[in-house]
Protein backbone atom coordinates (compact mmCIF):
# COMPACT_ATOMS: atom_id res chain seq x y z
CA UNK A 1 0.00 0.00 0.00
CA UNK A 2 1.04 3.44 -0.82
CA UNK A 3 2.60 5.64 2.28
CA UNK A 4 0.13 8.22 1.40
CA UNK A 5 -2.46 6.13 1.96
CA UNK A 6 -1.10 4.40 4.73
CA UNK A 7 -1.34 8.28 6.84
CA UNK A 8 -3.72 8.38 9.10
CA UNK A 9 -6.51 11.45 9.15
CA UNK A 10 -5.21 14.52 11.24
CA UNK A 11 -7.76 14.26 13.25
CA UNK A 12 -6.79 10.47 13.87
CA UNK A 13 -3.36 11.17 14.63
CA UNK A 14 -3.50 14.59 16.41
CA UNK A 15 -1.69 14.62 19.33
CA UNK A 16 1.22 12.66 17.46
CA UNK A 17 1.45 15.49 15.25
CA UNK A 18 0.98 18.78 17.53
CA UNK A 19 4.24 20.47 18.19
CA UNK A 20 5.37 20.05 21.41
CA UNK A 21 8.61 22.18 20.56
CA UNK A 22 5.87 24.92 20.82
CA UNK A 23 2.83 24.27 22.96
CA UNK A 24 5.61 23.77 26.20
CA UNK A 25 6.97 27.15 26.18
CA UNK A 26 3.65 28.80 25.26
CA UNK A 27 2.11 27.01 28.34
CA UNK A 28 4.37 27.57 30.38
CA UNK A 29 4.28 31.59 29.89
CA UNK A 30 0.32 31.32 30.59
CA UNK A 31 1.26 29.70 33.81
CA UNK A 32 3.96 32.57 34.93
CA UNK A 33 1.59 34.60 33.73
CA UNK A 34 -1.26 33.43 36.13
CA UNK A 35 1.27 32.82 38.71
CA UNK A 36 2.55 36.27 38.64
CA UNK A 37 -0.80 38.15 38.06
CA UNK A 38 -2.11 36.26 40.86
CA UNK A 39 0.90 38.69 43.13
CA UNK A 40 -0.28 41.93 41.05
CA UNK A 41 -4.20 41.27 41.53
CA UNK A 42 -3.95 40.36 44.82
CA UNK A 43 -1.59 44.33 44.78
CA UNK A 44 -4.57 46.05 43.88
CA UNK A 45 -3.77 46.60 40.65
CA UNK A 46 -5.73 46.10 37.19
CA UNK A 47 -9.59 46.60 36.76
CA UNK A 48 -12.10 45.04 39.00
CA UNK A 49 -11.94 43.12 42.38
CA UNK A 50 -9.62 40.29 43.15
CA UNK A 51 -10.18 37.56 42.33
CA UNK A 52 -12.64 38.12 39.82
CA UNK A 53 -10.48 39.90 37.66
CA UNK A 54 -7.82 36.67 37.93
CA UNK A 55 -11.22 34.45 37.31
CA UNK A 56 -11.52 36.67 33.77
CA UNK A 57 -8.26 36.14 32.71
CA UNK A 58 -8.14 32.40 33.03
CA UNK A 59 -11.45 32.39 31.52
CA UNK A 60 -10.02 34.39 28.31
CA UNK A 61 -7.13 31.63 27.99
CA UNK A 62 -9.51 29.07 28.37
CA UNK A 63 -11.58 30.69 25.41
CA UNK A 64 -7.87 30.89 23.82
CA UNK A 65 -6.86 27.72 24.17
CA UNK A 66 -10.23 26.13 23.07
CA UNK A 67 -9.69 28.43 19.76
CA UNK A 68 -6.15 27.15 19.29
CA UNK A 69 -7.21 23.56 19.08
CA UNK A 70 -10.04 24.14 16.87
CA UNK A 71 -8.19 26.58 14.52
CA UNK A 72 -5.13 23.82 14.80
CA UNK A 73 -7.44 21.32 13.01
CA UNK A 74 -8.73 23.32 10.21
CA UNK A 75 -7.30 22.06 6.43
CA UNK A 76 -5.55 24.34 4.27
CA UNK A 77 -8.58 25.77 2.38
CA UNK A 78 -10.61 26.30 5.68
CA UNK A 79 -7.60 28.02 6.99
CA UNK A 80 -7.81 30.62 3.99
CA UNK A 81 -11.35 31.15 4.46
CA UNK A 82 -10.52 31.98 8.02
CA UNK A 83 -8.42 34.46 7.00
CA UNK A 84 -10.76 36.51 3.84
CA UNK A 85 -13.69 36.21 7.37
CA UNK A 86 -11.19 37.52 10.28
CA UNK A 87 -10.26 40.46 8.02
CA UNK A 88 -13.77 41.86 7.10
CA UNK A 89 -14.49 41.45 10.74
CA UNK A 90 -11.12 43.03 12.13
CA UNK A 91 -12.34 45.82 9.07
CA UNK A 92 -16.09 46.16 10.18
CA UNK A 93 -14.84 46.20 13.53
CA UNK A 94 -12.73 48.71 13.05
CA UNK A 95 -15.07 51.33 11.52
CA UNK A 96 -17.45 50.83 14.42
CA UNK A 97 -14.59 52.16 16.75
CA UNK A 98 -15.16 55.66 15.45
CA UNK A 99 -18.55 55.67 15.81
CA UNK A 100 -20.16 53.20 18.24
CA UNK A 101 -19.56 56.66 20.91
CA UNK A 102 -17.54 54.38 23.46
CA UNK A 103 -13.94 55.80 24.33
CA UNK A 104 -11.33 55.26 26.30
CA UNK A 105 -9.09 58.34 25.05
CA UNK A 106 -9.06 59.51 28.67
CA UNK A 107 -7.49 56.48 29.86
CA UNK A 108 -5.21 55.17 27.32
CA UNK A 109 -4.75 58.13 24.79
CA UNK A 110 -6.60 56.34 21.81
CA UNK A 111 -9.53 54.94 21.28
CA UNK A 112 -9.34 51.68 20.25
CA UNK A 113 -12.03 49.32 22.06
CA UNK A 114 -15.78 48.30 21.30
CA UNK A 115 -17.37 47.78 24.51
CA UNK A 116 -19.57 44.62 23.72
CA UNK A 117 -22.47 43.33 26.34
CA UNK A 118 -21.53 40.43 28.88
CA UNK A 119 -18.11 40.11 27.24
CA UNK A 120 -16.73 43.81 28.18
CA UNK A 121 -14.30 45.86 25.95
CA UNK A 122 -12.44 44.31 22.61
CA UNK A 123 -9.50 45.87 20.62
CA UNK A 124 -10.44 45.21 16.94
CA UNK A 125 -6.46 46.14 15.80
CA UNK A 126 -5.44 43.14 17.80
CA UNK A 127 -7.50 40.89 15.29
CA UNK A 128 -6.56 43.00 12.14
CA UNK A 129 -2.71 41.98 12.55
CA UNK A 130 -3.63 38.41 12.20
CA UNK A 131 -6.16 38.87 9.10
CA UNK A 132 -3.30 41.45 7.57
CA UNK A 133 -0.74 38.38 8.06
CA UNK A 134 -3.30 35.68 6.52
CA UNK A 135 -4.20 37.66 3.16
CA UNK A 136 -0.91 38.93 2.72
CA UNK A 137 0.54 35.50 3.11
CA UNK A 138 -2.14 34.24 0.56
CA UNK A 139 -1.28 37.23 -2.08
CA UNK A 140 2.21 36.87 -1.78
CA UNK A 141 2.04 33.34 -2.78
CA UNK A 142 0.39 33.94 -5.30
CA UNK A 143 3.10 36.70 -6.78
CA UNK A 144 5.73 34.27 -6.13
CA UNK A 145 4.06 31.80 -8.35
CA UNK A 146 3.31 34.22 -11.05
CA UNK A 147 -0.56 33.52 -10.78
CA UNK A 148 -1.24 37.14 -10.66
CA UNK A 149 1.24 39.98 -11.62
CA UNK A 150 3.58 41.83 -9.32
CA UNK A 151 1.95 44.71 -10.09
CA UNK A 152 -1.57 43.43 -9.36
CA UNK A 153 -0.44 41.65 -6.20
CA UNK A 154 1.76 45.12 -4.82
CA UNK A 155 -2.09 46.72 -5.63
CA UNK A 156 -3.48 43.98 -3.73
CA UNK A 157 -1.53 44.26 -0.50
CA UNK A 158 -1.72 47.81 -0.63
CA UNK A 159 -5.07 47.63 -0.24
CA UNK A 160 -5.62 45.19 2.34
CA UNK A 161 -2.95 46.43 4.82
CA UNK A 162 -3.58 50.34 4.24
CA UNK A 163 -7.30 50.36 4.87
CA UNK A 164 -6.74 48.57 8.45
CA UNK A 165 -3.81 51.02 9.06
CA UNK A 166 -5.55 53.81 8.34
CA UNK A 167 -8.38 53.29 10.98
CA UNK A 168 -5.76 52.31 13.39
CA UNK A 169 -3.83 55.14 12.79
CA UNK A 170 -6.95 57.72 13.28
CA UNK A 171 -7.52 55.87 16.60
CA UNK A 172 -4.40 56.87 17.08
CA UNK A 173 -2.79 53.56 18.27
CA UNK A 174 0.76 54.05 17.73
CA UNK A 175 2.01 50.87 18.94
CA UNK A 176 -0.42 48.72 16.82
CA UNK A 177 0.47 50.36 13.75
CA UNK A 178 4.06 50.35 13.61
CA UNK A 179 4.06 46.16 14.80
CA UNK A 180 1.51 45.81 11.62
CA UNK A 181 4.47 47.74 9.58
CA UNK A 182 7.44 46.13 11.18
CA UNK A 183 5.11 42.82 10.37
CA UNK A 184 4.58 43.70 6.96
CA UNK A 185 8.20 44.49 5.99
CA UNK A 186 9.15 41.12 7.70
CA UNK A 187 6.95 39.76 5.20
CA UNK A 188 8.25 40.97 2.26
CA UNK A 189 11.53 40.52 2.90
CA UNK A 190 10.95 37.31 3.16
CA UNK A 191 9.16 36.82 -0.24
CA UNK A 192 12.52 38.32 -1.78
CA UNK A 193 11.89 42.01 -1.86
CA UNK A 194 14.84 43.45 -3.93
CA UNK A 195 17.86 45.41 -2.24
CA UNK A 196 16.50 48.74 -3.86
CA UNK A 197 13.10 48.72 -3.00
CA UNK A 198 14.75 48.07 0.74
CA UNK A 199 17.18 50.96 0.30
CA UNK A 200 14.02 53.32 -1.42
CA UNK A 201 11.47 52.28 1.72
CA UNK A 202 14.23 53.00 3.97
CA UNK A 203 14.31 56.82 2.36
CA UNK A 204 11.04 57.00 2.42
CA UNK A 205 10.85 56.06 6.42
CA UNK A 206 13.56 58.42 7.54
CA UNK A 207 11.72 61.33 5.13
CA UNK A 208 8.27 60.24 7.21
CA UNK A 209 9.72 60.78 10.61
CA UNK A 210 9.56 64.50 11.05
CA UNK A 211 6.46 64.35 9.23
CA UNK A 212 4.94 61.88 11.73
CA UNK A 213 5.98 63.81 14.63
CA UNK A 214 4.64 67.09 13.26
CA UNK A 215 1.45 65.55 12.24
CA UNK A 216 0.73 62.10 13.72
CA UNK A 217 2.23 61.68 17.52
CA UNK A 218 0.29 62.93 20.18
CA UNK A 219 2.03 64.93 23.19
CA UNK A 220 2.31 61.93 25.68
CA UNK A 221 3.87 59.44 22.85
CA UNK A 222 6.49 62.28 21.85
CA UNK A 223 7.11 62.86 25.39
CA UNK A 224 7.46 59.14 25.87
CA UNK A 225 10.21 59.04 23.28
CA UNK A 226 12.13 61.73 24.15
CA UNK A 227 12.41 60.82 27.83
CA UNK A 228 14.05 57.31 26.57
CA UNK A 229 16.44 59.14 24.22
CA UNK A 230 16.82 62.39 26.72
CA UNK A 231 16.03 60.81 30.60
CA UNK A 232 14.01 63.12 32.94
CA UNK A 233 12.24 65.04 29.94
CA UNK A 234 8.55 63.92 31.05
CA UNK A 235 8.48 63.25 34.59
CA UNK A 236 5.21 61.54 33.86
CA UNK A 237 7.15 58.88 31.35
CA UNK A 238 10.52 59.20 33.52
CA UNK A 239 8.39 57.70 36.38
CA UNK A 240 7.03 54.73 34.57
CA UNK A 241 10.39 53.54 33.85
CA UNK A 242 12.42 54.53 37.03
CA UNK A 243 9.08 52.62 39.51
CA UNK A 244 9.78 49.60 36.00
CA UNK A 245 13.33 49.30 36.91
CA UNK A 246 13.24 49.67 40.41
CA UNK A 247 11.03 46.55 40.74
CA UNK A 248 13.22 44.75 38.18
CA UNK A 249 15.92 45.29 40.41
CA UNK A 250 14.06 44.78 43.89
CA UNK A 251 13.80 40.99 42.45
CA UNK A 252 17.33 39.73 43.48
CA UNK A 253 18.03 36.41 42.18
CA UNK A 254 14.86 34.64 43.55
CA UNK A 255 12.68 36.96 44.17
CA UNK A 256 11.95 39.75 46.69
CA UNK A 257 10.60 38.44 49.88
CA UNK A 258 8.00 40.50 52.14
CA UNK A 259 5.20 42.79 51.72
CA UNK A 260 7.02 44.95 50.07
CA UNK A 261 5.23 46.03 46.68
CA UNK A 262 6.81 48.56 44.07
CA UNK A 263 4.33 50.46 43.13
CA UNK A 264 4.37 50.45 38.89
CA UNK A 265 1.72 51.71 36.64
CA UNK A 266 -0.11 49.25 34.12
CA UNK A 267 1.60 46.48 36.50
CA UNK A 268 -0.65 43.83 35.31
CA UNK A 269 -0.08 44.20 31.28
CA UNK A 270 2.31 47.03 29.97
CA UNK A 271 5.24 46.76 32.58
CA UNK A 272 4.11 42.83 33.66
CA UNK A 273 7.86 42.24 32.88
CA UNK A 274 8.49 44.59 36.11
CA UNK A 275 6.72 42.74 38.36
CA UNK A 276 7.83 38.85 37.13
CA UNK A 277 11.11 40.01 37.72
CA UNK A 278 10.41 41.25 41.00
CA UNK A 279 7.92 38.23 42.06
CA UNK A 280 10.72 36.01 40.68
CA UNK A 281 13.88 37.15 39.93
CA UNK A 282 17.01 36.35 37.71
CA UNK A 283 15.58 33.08 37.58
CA UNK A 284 12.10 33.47 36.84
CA UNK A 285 13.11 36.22 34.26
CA UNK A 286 16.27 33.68 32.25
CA UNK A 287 13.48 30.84 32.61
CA UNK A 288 11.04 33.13 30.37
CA UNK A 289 13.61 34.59 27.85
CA UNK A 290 14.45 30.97 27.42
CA UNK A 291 11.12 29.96 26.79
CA UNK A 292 10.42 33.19 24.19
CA UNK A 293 13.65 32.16 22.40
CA UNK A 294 12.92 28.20 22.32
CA UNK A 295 9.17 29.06 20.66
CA UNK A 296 10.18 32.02 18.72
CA UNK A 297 13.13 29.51 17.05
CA UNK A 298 10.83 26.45 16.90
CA UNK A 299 8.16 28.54 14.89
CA UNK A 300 10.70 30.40 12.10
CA UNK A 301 12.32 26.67 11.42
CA UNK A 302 8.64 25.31 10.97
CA UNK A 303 7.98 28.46 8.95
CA UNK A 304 11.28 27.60 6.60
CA UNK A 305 10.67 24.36 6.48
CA UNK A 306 7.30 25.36 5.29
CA UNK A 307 8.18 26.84 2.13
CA UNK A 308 8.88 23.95 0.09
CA UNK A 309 4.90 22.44 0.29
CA UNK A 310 2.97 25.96 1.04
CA UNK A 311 4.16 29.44 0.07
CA UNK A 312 1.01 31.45 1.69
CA UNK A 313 1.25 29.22 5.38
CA UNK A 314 5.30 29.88 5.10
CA UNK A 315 4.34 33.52 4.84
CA UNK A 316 1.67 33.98 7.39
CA UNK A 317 3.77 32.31 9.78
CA UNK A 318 6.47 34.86 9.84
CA UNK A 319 3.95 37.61 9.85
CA UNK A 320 2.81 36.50 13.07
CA UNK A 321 6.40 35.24 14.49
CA UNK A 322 7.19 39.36 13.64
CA UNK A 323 4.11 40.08 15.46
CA UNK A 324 4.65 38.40 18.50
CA UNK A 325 8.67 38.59 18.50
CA UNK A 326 8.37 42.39 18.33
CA UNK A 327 5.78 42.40 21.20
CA UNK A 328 7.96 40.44 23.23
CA UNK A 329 10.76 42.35 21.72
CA UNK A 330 9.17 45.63 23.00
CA UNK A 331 7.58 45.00 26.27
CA UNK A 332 10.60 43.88 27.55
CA UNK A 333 12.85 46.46 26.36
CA UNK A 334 10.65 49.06 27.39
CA UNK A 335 10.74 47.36 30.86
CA UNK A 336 14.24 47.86 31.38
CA UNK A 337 14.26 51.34 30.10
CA UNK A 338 16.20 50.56 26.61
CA UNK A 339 13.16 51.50 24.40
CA UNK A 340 10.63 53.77 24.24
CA UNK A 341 7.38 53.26 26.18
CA UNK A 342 4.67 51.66 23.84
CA UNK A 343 1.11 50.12 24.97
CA UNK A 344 2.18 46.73 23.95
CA UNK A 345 1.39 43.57 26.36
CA UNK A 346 3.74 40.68 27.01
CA UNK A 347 2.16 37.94 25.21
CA UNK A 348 0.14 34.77 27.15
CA UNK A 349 1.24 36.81 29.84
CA UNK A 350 -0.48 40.35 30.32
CA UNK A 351 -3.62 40.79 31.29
CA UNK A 352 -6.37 41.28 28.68
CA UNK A 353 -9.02 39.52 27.42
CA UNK A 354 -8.85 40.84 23.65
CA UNK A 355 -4.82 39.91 23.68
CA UNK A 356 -4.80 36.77 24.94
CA UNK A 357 -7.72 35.28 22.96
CA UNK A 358 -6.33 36.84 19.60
CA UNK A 359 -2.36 35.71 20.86
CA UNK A 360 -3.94 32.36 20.95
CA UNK A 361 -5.75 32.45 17.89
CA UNK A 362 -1.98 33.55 16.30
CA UNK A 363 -0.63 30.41 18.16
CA UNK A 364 -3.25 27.81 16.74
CA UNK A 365 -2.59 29.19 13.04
CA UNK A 366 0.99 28.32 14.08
CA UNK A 367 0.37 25.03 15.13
CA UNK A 368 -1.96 24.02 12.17
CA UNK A 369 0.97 25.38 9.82
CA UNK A 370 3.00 22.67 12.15
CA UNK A 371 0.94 19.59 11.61
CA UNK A 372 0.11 20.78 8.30
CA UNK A 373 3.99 20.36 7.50
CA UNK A 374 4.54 17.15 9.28
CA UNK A 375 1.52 16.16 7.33
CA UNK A 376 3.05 16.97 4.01
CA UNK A 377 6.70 16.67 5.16
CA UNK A 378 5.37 12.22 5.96
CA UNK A 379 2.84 12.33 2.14
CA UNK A 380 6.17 13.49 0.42
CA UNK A 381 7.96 10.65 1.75
């Protein structure tokens, strides 16, 4: 009998073919991440009362998780589906932020969320940077094997990643929109983009700086970036990262012990780094790097290795590997006061319902592009 017909359904053989290499690490950030919010509830800080507010954010991994596995199952062609439907939605979404009248521009300088009954507030630009990475992935593809021109396909992606950016950008979320562009030019680099079109978009981006500051960056984001190029600037922003690095450094090697509690604002998501370093230590903080590098390796090599049986999965997959390696890129940089301050969680580790469920809805796309290559990798045998 034929090996191909000798491989068993995925369905059949599922849990021989999920990728350990990354549900471990993935899991075990959720579970620091409960640990350590657990401390930082129990602090007083985030919305609501403990320990409802820890009760929500198990329930959004749950939701998360349950996504994962069903998204992990999907074939190929369901999988593309997926993506056309979570871009109109991330779109529709994303027009209804401007004019559903809920805003939280007091609180977080942008408004961003859609406050929905029973479920509470969603951020539709989390769920645009994974329909962004699906389409484009599906459209590069298809430029790469000449089934439309490169002309029609630039025209294309144009389209589908401007129109998204646009309505982010008019929130204004700063941080979402430049992790869609750093994802986007991941992306085509990858496809092959040619040195000069680098060199020319490079141009272009230094040109676009003083215009974005003149016209695009609110007060509080300038004033964020010039008190991490020029310390003490904004003593607003200067005191986020001085309370950030004093709890990094209250953490020792183990862990601070006591009732002492740094006090650090957006504890419980934006500067979570802060407070696993100071709940844990050196050690809790090497264990997590380790973990971030071990899935962020495991999902490029899948993503490589992906090339030779599916162009469009290869390509998605780095989109959302730049996605979440910036994030984690980011938040903990910003932590420990070598970048600028963004509004950019840790992810399956910062509170937030919206986050989590759409970080886990990155990581079962991962996964399926995993068994799909195993899959492929065993037929091509």
């Amino acid at each position: 009998m034929h090996k191909r017909q000798q491989l068993k359904s995925k369905s059949e053989s599922y849990f021989k073919l999920l990728d350990y290499w990354l549900i471990i690490p993935v899991l075990l950030m959720t579970i620091i991440g409960i640990v350590v919010l657990n401390s930082v509830f129990k602090a007083g800080y985030g919305a609501g009362e403990y320990p409802g507010n820890l009760i929500k954010h198990i329930g959004a991994i749950m939701i998360g998780i349950l996504l994962a596995l069903l998204i992990s199952l999907a074939d190929l062609p369901v999988i593309g589906l997926i993506g056309y439907i979570t871009y109109f939605i991330s779109l529709v979404l994303l027009v209804i932020v401007h004019i559903d009248g809920f805003s939280m521009y007091d609180l977080t300088g942008a408004d961003s969320w859609i406050r929905f009954p029973i479920f509470g507030t969603f951020q539709p630009s989390e769920l645009a940077k994974v329909g962004i990475a699906m389409l484009l992935g599906t459209y590069l593809a298809k430029i790469k094997k000449e089934e439309i021109s490169l002309w029609q396909g630039l025209l294309y992606i144009v389209c589908i990643s401007g129109i998204p950016m646009f309505l982010i950008a008019m929130e204004p979320d700063f941080g979402t929109f430049f992790v869609i562009l750093f994802m986007i030019l991941v992306m085509v680099f990858v496809y092959g983009l040619k040195w000069r079109y680098i060199l020319a978009g490079g141009i272009t981006g230094i040109i676009a700086i003083p215009l974005a500051w003149n016209y695009y960056l609110d007060e509080y984001q300038k004033n964020r970036i010039m008190t991490f190029l020029f310390p003490g600037h904004d003593p607003n922003s200067n005191y986020h990262i001085e309370q950030s690095l004093k709890a990094v450094a209250s953490g020792g090697i183990t862990g601070r012990e006591g009732n002492i509690d740094i006090p650090v604002p957006v504890k419980e998501s934006d500067f979570i780094f802060s407070a696993i370093s100071e709940y844990t230590g050196f050690i809790g903080t090497t264990l997590l790097i380790i973990l971030i590098v071990i899935f962020l390796l495991r999902a490029i090599y899948v993503a490589i290795k992906m090339t030779e049986f599916d162009l469009a999965s290869s390509y998605m997959m780095m989109g959302l590997i730049a996605v979440q390696g910036i994030h984690f890129v980011e938040n903990i940089g910003m932590n420990v006061g070598v970048l600028p301050i963004t509004g950019i969680p840790l992810p399956y580790i910062s509170s937030g319902g919206s986050s989590m469920v759409v970080n886990y809805f990155m990581f079962g796309l991962m996964l399926n592009v995993s068994i799909n290559y195993q899959m492929m990798q065993q037929n091509d045998l």
